[in-house]
N, C-alpha and C. Protein backbone atom coordinates (compact mmCIF):
# COMPACT_ATOMS: atom_id res chain seq x y z
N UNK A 1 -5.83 -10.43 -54.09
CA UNK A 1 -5.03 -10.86 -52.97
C UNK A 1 -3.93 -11.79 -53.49
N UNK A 2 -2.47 -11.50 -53.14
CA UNK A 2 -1.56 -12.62 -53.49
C UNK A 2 -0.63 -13.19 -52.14
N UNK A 3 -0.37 -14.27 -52.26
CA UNK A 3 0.61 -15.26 -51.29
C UNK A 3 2.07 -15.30 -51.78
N UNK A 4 2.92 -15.47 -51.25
CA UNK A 4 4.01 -16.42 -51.66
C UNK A 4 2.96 -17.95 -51.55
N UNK A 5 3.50 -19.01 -52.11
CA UNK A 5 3.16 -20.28 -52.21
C UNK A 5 3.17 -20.93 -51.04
N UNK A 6 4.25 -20.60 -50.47
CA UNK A 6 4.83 -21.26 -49.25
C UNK A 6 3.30 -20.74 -47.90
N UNK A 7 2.68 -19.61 -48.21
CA UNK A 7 2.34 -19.58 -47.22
C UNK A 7 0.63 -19.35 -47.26
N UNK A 8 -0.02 -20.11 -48.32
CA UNK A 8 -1.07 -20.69 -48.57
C UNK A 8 -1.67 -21.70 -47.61
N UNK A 9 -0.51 -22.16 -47.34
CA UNK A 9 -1.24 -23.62 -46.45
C UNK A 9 -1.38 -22.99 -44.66
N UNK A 10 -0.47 -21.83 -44.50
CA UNK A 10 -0.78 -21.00 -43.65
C UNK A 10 -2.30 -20.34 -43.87
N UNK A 11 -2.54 -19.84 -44.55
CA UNK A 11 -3.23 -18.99 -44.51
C UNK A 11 -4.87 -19.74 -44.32
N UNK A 12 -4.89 -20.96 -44.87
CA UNK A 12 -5.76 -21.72 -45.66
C UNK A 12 -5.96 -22.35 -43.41
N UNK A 13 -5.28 -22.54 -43.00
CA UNK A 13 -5.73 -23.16 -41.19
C UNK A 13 -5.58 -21.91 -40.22
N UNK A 14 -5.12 -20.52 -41.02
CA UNK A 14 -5.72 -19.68 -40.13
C UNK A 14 -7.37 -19.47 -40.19
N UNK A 15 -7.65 -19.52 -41.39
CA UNK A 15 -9.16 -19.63 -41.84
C UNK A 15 -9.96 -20.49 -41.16
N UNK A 16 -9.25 -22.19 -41.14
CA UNK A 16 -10.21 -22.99 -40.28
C UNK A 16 -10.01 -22.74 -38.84
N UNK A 17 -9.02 -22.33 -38.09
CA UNK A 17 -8.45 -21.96 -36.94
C UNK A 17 -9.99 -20.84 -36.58
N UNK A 18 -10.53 -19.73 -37.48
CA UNK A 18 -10.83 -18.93 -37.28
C UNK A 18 -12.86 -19.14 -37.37
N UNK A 19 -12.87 -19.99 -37.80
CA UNK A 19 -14.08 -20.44 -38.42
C UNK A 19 -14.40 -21.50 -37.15
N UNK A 20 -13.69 -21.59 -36.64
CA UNK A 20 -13.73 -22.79 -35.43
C UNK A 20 -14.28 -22.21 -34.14
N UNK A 21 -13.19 -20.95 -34.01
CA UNK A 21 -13.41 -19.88 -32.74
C UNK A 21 -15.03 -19.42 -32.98
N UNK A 22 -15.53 -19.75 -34.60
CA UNK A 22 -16.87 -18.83 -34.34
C UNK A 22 -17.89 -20.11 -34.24
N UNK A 23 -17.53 -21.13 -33.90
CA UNK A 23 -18.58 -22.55 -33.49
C UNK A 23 -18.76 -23.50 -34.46
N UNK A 24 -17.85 -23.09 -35.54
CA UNK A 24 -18.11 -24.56 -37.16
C UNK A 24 -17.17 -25.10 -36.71
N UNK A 25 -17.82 -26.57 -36.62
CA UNK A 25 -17.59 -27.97 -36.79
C UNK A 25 -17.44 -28.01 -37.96
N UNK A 26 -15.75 -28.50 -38.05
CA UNK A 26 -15.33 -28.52 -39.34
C UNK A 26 -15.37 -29.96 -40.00
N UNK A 27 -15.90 -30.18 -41.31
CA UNK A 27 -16.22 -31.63 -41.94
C UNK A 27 -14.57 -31.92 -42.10
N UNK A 28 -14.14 -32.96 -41.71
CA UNK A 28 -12.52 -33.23 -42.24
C UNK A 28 -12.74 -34.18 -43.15
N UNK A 29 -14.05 -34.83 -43.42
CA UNK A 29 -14.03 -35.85 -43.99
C UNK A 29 -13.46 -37.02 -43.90
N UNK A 30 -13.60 -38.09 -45.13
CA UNK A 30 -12.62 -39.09 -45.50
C UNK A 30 -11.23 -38.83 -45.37
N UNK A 31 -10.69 -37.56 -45.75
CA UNK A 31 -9.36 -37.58 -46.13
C UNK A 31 -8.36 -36.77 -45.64
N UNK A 32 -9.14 -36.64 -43.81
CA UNK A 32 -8.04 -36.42 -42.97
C UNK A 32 -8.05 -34.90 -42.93
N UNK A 33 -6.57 -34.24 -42.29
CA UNK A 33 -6.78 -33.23 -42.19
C UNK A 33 -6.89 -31.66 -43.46
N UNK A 34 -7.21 -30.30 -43.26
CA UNK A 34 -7.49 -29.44 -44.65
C UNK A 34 -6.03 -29.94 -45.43
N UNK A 35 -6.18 -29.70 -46.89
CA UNK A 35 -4.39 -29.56 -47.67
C UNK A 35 -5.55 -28.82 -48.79
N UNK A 36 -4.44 -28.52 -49.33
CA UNK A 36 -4.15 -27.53 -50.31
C UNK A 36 -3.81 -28.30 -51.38
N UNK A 37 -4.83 -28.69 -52.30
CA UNK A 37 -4.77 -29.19 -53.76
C UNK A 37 -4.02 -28.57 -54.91
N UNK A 38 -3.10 -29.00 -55.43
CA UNK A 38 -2.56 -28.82 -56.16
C UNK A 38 -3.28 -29.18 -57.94
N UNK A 39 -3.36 -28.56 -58.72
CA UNK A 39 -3.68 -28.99 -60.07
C UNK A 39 -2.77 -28.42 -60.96
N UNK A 40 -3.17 -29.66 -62.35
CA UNK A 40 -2.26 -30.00 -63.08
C UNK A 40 -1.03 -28.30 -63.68
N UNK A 41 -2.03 -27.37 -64.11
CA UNK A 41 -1.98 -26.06 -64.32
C UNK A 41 -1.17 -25.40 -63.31
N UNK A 42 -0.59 -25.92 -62.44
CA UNK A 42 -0.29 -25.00 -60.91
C UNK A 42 -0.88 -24.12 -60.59
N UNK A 43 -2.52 -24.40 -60.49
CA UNK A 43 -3.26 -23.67 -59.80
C UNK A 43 -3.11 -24.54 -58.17
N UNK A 44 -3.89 -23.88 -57.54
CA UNK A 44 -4.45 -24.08 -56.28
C UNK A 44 -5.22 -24.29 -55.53
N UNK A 45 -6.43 -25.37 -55.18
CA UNK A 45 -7.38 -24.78 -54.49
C UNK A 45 -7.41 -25.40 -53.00
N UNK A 46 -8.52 -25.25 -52.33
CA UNK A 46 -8.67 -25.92 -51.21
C UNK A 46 -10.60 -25.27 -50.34
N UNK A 47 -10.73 -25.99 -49.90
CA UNK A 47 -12.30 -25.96 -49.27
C UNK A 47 -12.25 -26.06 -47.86
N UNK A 48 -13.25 -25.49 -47.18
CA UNK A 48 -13.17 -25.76 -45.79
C UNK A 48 -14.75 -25.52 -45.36
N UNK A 49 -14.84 -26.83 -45.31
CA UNK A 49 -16.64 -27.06 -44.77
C UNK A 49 -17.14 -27.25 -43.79
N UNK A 50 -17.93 -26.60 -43.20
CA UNK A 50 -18.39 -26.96 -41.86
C UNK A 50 -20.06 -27.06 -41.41
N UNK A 51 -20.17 -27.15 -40.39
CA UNK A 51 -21.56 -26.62 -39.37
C UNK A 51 -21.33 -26.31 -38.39
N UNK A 52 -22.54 -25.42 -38.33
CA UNK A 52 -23.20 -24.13 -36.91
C UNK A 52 -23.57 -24.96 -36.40
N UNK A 53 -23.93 -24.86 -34.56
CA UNK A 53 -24.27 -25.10 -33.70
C UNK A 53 -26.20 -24.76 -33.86
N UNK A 54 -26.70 -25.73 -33.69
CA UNK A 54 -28.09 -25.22 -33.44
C UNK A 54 -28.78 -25.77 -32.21
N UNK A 55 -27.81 -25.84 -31.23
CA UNK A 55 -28.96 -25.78 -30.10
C UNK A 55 -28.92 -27.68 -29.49
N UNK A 56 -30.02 -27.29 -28.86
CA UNK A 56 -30.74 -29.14 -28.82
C UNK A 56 -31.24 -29.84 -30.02
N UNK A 57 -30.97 -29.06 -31.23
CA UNK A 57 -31.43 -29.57 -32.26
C UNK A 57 -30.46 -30.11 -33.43
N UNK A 58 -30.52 -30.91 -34.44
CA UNK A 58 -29.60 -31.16 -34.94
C UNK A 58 -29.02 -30.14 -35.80
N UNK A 59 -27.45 -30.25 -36.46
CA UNK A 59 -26.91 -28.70 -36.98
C UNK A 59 -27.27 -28.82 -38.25
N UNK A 60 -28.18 -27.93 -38.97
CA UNK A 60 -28.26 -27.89 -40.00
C UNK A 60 -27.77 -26.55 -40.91
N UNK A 61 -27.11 -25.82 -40.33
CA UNK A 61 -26.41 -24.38 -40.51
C UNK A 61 -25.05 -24.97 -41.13
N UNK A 62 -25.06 -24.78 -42.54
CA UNK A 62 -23.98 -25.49 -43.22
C UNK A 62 -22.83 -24.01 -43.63
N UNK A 63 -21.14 -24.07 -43.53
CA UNK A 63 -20.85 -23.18 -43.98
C UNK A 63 -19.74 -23.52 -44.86
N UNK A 64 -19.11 -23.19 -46.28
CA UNK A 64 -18.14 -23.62 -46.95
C UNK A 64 -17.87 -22.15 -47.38
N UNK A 65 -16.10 -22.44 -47.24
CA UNK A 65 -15.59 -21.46 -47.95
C UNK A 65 -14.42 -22.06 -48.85
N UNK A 66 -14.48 -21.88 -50.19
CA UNK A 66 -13.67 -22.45 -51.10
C UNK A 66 -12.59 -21.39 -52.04
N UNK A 67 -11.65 -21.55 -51.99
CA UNK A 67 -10.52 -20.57 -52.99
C UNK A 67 -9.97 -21.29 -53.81
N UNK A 68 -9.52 -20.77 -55.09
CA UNK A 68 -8.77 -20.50 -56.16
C UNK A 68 -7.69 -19.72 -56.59
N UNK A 69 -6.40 -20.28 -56.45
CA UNK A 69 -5.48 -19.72 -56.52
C UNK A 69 -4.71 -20.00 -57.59
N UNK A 70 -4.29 -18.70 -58.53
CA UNK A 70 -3.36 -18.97 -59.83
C UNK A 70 -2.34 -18.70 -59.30
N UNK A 71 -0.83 -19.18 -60.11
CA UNK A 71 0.59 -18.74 -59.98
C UNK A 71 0.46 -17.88 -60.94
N UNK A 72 1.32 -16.39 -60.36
CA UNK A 72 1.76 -15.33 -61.10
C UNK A 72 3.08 -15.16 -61.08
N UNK A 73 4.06 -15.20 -60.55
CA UNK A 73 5.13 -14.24 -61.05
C UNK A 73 5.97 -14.75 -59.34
N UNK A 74 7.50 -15.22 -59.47
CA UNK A 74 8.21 -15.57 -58.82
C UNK A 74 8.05 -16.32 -57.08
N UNK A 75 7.12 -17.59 -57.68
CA UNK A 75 6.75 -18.02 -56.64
C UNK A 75 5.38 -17.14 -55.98
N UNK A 76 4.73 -16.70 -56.68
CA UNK A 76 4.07 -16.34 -55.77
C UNK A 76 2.06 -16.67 -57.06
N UNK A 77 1.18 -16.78 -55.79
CA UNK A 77 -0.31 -17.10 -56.18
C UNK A 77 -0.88 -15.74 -55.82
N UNK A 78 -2.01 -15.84 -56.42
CA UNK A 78 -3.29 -14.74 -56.63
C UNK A 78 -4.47 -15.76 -56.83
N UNK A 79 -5.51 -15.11 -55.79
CA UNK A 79 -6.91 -15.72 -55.85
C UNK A 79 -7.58 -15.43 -56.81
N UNK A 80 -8.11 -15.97 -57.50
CA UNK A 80 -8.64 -15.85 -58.46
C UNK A 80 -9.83 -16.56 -59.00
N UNK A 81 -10.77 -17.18 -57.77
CA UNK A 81 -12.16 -17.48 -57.45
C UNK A 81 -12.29 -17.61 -56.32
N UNK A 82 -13.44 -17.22 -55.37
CA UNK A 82 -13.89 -17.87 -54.35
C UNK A 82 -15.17 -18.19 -54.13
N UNK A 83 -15.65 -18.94 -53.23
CA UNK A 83 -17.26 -19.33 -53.20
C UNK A 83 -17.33 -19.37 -51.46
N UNK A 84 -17.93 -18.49 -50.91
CA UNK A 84 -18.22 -18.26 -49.73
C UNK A 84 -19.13 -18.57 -49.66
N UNK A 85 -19.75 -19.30 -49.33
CA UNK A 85 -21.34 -19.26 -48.40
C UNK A 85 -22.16 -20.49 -46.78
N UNK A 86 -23.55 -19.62 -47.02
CA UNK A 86 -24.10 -20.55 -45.73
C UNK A 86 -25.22 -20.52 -46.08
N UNK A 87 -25.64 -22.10 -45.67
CA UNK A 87 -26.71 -22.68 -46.04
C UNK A 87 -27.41 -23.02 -44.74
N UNK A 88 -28.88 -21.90 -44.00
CA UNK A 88 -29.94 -22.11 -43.07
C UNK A 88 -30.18 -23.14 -42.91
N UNK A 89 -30.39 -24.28 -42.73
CA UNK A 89 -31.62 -24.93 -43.55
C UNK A 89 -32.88 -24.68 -42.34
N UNK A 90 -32.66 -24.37 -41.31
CA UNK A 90 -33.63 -24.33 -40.02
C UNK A 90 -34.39 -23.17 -40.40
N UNK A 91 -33.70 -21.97 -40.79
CA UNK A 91 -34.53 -20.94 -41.65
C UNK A 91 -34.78 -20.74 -42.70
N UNK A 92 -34.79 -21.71 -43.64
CA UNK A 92 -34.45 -22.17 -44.93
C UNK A 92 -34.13 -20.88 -45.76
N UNK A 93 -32.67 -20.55 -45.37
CA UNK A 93 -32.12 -19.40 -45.72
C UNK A 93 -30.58 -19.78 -46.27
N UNK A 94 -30.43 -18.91 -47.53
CA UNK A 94 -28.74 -19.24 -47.53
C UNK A 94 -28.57 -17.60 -48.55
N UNK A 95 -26.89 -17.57 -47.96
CA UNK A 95 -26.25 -16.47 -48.59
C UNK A 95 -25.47 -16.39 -48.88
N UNK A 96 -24.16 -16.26 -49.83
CA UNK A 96 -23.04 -16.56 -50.81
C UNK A 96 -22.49 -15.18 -51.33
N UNK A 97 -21.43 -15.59 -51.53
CA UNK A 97 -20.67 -14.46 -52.05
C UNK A 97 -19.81 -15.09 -52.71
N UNK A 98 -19.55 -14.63 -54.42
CA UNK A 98 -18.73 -15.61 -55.43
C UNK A 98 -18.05 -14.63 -56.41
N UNK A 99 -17.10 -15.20 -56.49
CA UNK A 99 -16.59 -14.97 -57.50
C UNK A 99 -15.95 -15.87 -58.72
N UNK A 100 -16.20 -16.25 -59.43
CA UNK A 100 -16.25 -17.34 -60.57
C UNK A 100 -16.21 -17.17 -61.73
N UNK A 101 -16.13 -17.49 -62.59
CA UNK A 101 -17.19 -17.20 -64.59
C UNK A 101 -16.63 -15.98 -64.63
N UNK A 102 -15.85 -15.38 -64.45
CA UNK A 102 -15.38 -14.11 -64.36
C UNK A 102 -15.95 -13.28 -66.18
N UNK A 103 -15.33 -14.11 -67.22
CA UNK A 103 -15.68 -13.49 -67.97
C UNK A 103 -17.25 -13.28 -68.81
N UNK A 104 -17.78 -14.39 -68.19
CA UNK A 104 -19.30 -14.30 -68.69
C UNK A 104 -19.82 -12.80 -67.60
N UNK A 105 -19.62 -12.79 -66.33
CA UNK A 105 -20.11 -11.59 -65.73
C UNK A 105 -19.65 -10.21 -65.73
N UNK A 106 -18.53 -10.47 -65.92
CA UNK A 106 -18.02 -9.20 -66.78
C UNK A 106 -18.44 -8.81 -67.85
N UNK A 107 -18.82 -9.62 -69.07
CA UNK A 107 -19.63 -9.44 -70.41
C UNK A 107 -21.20 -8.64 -69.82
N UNK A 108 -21.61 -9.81 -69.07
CA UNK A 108 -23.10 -9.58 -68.76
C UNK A 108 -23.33 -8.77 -68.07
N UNK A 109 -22.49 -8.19 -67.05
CA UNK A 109 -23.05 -7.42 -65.79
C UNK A 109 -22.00 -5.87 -65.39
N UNK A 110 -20.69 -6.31 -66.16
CA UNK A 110 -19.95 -5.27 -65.73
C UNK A 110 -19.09 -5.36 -64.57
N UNK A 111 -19.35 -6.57 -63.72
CA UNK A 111 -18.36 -7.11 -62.55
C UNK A 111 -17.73 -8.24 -62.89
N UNK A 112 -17.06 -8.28 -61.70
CA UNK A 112 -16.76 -10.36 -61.44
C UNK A 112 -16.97 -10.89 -60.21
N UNK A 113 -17.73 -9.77 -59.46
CA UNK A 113 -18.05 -10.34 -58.27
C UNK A 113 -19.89 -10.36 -58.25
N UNK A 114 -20.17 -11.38 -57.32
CA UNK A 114 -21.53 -11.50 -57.17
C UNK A 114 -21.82 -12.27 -55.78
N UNK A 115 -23.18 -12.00 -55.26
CA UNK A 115 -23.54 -12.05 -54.13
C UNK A 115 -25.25 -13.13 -54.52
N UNK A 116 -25.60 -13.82 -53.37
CA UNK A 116 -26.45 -14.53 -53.65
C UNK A 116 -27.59 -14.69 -52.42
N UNK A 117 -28.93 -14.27 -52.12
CA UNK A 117 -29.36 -14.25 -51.22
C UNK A 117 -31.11 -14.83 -51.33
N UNK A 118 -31.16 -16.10 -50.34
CA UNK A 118 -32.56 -16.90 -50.97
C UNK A 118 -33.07 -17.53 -49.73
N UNK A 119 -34.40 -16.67 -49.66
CA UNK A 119 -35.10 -17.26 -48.94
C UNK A 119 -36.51 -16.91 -49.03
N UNK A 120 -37.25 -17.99 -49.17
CA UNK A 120 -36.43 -19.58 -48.83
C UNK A 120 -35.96 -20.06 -49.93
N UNK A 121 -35.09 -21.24 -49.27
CA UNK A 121 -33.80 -21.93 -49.83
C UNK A 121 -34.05 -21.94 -51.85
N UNK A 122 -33.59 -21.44 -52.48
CA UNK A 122 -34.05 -21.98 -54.04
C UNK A 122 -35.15 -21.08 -54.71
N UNK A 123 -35.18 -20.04 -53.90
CA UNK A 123 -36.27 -18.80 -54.61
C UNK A 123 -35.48 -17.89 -53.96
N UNK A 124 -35.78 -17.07 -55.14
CA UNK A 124 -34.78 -15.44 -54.54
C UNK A 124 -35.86 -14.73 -56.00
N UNK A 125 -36.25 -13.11 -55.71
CA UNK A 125 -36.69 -12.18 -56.48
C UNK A 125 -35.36 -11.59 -57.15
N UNK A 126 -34.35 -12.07 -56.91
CA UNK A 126 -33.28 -11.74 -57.91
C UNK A 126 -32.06 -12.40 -58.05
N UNK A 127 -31.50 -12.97 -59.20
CA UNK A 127 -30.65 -14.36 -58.85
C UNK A 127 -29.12 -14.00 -58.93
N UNK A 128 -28.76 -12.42 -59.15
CA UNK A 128 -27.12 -12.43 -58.75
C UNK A 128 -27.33 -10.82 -58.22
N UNK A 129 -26.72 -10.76 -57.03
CA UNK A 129 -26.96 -9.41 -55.87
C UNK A 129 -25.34 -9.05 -56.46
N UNK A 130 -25.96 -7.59 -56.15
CA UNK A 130 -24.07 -6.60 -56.38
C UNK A 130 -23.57 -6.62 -55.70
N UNK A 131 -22.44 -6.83 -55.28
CA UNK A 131 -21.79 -6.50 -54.04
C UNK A 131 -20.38 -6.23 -53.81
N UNK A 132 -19.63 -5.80 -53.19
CA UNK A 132 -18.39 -5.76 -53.73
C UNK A 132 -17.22 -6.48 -53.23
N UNK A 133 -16.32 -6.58 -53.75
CA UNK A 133 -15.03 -7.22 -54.00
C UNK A 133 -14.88 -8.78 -51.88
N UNK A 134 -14.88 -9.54 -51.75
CA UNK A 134 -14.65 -10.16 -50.44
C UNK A 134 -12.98 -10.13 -50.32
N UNK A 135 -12.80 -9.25 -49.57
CA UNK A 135 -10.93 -9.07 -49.48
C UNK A 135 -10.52 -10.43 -49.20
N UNK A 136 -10.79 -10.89 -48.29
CA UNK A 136 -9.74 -12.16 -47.68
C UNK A 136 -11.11 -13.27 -47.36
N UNK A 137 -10.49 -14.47 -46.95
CA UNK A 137 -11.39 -15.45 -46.00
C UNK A 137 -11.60 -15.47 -45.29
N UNK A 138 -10.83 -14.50 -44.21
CA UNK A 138 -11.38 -13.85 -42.86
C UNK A 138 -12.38 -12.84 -43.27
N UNK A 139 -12.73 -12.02 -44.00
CA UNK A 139 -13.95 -11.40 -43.92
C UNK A 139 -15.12 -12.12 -44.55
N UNK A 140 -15.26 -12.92 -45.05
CA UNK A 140 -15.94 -13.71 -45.47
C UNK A 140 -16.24 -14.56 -44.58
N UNK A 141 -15.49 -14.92 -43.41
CA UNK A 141 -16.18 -15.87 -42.22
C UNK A 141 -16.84 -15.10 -41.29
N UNK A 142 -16.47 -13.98 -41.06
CA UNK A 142 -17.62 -12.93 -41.03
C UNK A 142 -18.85 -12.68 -41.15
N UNK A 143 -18.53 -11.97 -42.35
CA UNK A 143 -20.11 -11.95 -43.63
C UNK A 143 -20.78 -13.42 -43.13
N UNK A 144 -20.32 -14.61 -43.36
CA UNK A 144 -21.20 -15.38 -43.17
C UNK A 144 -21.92 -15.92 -42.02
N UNK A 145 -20.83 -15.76 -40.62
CA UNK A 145 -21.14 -15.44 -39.45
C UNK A 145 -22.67 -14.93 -38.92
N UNK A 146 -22.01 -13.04 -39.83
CA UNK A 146 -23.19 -12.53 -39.19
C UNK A 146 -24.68 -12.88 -39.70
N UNK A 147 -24.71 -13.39 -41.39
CA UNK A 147 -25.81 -13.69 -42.12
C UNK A 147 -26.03 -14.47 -41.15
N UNK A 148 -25.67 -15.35 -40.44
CA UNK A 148 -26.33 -16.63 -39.42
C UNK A 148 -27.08 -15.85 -38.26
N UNK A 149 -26.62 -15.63 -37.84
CA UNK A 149 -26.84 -14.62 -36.49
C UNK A 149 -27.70 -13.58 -36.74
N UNK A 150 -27.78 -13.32 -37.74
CA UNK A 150 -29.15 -12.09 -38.14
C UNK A 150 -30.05 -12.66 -38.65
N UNK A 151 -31.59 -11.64 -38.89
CA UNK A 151 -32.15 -12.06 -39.05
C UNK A 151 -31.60 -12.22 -41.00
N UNK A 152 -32.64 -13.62 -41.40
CA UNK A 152 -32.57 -13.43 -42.83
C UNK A 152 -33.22 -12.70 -43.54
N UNK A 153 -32.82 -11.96 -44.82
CA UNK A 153 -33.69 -11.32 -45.22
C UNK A 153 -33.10 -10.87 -46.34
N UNK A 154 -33.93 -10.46 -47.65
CA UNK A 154 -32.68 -10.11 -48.89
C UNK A 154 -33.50 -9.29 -49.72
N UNK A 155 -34.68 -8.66 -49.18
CA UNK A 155 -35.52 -7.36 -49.44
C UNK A 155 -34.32 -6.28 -49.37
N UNK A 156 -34.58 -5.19 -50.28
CA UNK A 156 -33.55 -3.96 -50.69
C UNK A 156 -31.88 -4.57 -51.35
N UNK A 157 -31.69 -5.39 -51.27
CA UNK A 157 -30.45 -6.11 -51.83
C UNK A 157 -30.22 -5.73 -53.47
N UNK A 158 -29.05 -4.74 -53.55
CA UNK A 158 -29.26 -4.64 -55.31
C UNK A 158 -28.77 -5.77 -56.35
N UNK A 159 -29.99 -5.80 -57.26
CA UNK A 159 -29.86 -6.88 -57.92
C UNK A 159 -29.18 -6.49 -59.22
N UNK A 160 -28.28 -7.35 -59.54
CA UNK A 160 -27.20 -7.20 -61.18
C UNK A 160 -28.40 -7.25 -62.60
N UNK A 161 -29.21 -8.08 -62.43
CA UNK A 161 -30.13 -7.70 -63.55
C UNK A 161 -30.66 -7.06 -63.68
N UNK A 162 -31.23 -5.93 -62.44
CA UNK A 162 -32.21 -4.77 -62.90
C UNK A 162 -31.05 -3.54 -62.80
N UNK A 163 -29.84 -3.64 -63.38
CA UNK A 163 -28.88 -2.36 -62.56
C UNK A 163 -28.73 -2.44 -64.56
């Protein structure tokens, strides 16, 4: 996926705009409203953290979606990590979708994408799921959406080490 530069910081509060409509309470933290980090490299990143609604009970349905953006070629960025996920804790369930370490999983596995599914929280029968490519951060608020809303479960899920 690539941006012009200019329209990162767009894209980056359609995401929380969109993550909002689906009931996350977004963490703004200490430091005010989302921006778009700049590093030294003219990379890019930025995070957007939140919680689910649980009821009469307190929210423990945590969701972050984080990007990585390189400069390529006349003003313009390409993503080039992301870390999607949601953390149950009421079902002590969480599920992720990453892309990172690009070249260690490419060595090791033949991708650069990977998927992560544990429950409960910190045990999984397999520790990087196949899955393919997360187009944007709108489908990924999705994906993580529906992992909330369904039941959990990560039986039949293909796993990168036994493939």
């Amino acid at each position: 996926m690539q941006l012009f530069a200019r329209e990162l910081d767009d894209y980056m509060a359609d995401l929380a705009e969109l993550a909002e409509r689906y009931g996350v309470t977004l963490d703004l933290g200490e430091d005010g409203p989302l921006t778009v980090e700049l590093e030294p490299d003219g990379a890019r990143r930025f995070s957007i953290i939140g919680v689910l609604p649980n009821g009469r009970q307190p929210d423990t349905s945590r969701v972050a979606i984080r990007e990585k953006w390189q400069p390529v070629v006349n003003d313009r960025l390409e993503r080039s990590s992301y870390r999607f996920e949601l953390i149950d804790e009421a079902r002590d369930y969480r599920r992720a979708f990453h892309r990172h370490d690009e070249r260690q999983f490419e060595r090791r596995f033949g991708v650069v994408v990977h998927e992560h599914c544990e429950s409960p929280v910190g045990h999984s029968a397999c520790a990087h799921i196949s899955g393919p490519p997360i187009k944007d951060g709108h489908r990924a608020i999705v994906l993580l959406i529906d992992a909330w809303v369904g039941p959990p479960g990560c039986a039949g899920l293909p796993c990168l080490e036994a493939i």
